[in-house]
N, C-alpha and C. Protein backbone atom coordinates (compact mmCIF):
# COMPACT_ATOMS: atom_id res chain seq x y z
N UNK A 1 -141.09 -3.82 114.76
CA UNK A 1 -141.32 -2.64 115.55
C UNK A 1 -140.53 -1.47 114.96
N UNK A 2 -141.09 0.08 114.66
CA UNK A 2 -140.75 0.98 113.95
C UNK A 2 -139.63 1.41 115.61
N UNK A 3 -138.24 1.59 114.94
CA UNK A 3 -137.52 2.67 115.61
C UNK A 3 -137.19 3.98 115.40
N UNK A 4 -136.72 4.93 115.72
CA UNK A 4 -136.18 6.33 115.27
C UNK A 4 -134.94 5.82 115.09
N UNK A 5 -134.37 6.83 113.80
CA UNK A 5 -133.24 6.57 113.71
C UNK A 5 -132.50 8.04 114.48
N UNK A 6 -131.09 7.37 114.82
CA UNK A 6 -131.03 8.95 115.96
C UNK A 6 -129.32 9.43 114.96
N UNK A 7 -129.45 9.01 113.56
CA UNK A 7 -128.75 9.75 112.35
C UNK A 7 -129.61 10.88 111.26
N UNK A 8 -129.49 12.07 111.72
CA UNK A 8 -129.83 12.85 110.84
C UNK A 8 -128.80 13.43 109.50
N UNK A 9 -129.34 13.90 108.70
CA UNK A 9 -129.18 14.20 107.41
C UNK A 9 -128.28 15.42 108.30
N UNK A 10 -127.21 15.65 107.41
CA UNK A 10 -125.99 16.86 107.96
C UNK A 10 -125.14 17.54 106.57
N UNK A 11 -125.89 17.54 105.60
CA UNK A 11 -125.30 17.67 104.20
C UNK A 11 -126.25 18.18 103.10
N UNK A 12 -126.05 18.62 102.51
CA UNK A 12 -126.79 19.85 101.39
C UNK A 12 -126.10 19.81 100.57
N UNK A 13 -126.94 19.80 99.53
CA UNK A 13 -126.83 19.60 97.80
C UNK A 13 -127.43 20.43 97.22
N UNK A 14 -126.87 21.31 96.48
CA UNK A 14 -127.21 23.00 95.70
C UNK A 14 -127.22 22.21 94.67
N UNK A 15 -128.23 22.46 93.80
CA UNK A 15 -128.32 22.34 92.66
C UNK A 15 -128.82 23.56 91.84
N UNK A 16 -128.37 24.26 91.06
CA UNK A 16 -128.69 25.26 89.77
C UNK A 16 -129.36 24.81 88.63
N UNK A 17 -130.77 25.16 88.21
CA UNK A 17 -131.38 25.30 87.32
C UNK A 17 -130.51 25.16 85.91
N UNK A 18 -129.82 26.67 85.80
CA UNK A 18 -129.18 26.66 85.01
C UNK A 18 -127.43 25.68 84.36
N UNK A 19 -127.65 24.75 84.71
CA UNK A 19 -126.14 24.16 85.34
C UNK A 19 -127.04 22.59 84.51
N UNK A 20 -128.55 22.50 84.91
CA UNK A 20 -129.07 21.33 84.42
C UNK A 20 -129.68 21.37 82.91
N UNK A 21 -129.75 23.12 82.54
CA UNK A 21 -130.25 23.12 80.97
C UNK A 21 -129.28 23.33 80.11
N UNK A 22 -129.16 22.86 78.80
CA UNK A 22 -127.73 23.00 78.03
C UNK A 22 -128.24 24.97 77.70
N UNK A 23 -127.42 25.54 77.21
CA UNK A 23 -127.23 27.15 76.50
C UNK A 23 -128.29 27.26 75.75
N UNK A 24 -128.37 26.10 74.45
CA UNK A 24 -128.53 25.80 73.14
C UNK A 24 -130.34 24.94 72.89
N UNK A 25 -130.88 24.72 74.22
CA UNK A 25 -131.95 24.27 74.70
C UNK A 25 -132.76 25.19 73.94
N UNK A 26 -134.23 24.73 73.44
CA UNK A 26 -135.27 25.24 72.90
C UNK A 26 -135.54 26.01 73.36
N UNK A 27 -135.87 25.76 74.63
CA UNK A 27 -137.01 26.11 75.82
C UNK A 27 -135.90 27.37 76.44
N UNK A 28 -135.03 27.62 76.56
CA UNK A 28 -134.03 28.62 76.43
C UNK A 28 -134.13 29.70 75.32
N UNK A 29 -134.02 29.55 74.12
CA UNK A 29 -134.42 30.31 73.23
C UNK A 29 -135.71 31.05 73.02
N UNK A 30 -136.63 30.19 73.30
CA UNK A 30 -138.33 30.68 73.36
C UNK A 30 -138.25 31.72 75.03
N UNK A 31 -137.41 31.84 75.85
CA UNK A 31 -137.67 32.47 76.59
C UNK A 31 -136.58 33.48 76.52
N UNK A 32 -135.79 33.14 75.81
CA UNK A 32 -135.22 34.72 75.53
C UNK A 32 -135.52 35.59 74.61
N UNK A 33 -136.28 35.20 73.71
CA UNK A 33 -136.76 35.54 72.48
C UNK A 33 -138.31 36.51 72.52
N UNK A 34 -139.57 35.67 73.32
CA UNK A 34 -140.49 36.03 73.11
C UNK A 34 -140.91 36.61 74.42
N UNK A 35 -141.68 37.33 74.19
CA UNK A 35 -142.18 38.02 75.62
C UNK A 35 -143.61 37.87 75.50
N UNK A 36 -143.72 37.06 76.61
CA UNK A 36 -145.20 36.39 77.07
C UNK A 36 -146.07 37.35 77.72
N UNK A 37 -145.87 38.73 77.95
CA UNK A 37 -146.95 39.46 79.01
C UNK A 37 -147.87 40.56 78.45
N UNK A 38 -147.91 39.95 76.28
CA UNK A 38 -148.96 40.28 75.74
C UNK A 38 -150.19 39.21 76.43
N UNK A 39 -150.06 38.39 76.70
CA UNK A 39 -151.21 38.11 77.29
C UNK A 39 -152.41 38.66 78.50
N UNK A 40 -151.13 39.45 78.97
CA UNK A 40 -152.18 39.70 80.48
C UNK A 40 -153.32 40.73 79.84
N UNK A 41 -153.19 41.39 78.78
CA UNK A 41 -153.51 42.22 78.20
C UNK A 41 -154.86 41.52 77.28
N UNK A 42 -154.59 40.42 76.74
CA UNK A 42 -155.56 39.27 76.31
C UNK A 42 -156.61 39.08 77.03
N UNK A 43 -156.12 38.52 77.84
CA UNK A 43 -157.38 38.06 79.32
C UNK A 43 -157.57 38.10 80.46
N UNK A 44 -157.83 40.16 80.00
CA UNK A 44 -158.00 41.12 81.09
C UNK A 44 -158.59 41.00 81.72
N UNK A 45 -160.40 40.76 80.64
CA UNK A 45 -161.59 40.90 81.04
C UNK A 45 -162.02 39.70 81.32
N UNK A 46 -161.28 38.65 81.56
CA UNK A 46 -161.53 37.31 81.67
C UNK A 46 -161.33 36.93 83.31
N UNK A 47 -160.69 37.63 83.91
CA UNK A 47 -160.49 37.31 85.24
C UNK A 47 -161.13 38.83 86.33
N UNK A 48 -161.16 38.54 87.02
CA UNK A 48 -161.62 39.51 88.24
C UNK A 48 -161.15 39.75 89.25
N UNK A 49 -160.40 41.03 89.45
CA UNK A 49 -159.75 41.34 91.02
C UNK A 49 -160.00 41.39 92.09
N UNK A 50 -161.48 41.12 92.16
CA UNK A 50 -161.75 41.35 93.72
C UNK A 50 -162.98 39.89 94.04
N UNK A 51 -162.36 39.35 93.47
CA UNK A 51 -164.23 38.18 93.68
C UNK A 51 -163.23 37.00 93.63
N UNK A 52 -163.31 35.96 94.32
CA UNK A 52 -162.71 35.05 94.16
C UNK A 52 -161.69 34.54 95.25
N UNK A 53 -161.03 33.14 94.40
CA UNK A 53 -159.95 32.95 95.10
C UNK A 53 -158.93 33.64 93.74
N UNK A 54 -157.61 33.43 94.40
CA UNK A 54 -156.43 33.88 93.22
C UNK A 54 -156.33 32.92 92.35
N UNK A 55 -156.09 33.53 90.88
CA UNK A 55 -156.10 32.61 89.78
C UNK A 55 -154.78 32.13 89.87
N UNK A 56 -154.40 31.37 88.99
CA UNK A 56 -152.96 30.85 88.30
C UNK A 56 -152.66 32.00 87.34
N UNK A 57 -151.20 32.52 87.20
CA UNK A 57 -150.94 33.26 86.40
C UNK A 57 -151.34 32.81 84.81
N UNK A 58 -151.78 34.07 83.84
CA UNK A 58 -152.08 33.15 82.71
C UNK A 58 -151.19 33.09 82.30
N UNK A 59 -149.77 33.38 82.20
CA UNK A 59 -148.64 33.35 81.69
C UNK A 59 -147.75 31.85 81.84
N UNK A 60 -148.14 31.94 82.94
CA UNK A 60 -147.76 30.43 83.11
C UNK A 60 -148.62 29.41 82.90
N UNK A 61 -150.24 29.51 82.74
CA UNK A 61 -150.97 28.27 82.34
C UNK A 61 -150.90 28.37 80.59
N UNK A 62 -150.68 29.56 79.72
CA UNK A 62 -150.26 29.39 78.07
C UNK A 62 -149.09 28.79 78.63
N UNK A 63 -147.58 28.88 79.09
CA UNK A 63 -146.62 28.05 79.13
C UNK A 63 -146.44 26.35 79.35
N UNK A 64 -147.53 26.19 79.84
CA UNK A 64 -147.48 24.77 80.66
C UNK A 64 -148.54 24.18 78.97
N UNK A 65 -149.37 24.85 78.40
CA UNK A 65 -149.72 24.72 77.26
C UNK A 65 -148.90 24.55 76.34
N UNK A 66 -147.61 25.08 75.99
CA UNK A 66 -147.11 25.14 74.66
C UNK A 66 -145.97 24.16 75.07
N UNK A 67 -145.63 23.54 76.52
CA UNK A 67 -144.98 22.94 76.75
C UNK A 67 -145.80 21.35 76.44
N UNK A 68 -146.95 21.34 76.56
CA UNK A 68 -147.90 20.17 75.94
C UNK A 68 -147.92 19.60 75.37
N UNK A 69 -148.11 21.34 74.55
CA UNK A 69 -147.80 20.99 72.35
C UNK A 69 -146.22 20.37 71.94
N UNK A 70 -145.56 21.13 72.63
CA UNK A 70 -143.81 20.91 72.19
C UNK A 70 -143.74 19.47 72.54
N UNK A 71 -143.76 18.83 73.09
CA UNK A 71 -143.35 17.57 74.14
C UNK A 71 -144.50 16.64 74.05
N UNK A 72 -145.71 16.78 73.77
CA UNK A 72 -146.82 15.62 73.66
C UNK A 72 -146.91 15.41 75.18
């Protein structure tokens, strides 16, 4: 028979992004280095502002791409 447990969680754990990537990280460098928002400019005419649902940024679907390529 399922009971409630009448112990709740009373504690929080911060964790930082930056605290989990080393300085010296690839994926650190490629984003301080290159600036990704020649694209929006790419595939202007590829998306539509008023018809639709909202796309995925393309900035972030080339990222999730080159993260593909990098990593297999």
């Amino acid at each position: 028979m399922l009971t409630k447990s009448k112990d709740k969680q009373t504690s929080y754990e911060f964790v930082m992004l930056e605290e989990l990537v080393k300085e010296d990280h690839l994926l650190r460098k490629i984003d301080k280095y290159i600036d990704f928002s020649f694209i929006y400019g790419e595939v202007e005419d590829l998306y539509s502002s008023d018809n639709g649902r909202p796309s995925i940024d393309p900035v972030v679907l080339f990222k999730m791409t080159l993260l593909q390529y990098l990593y297999g």
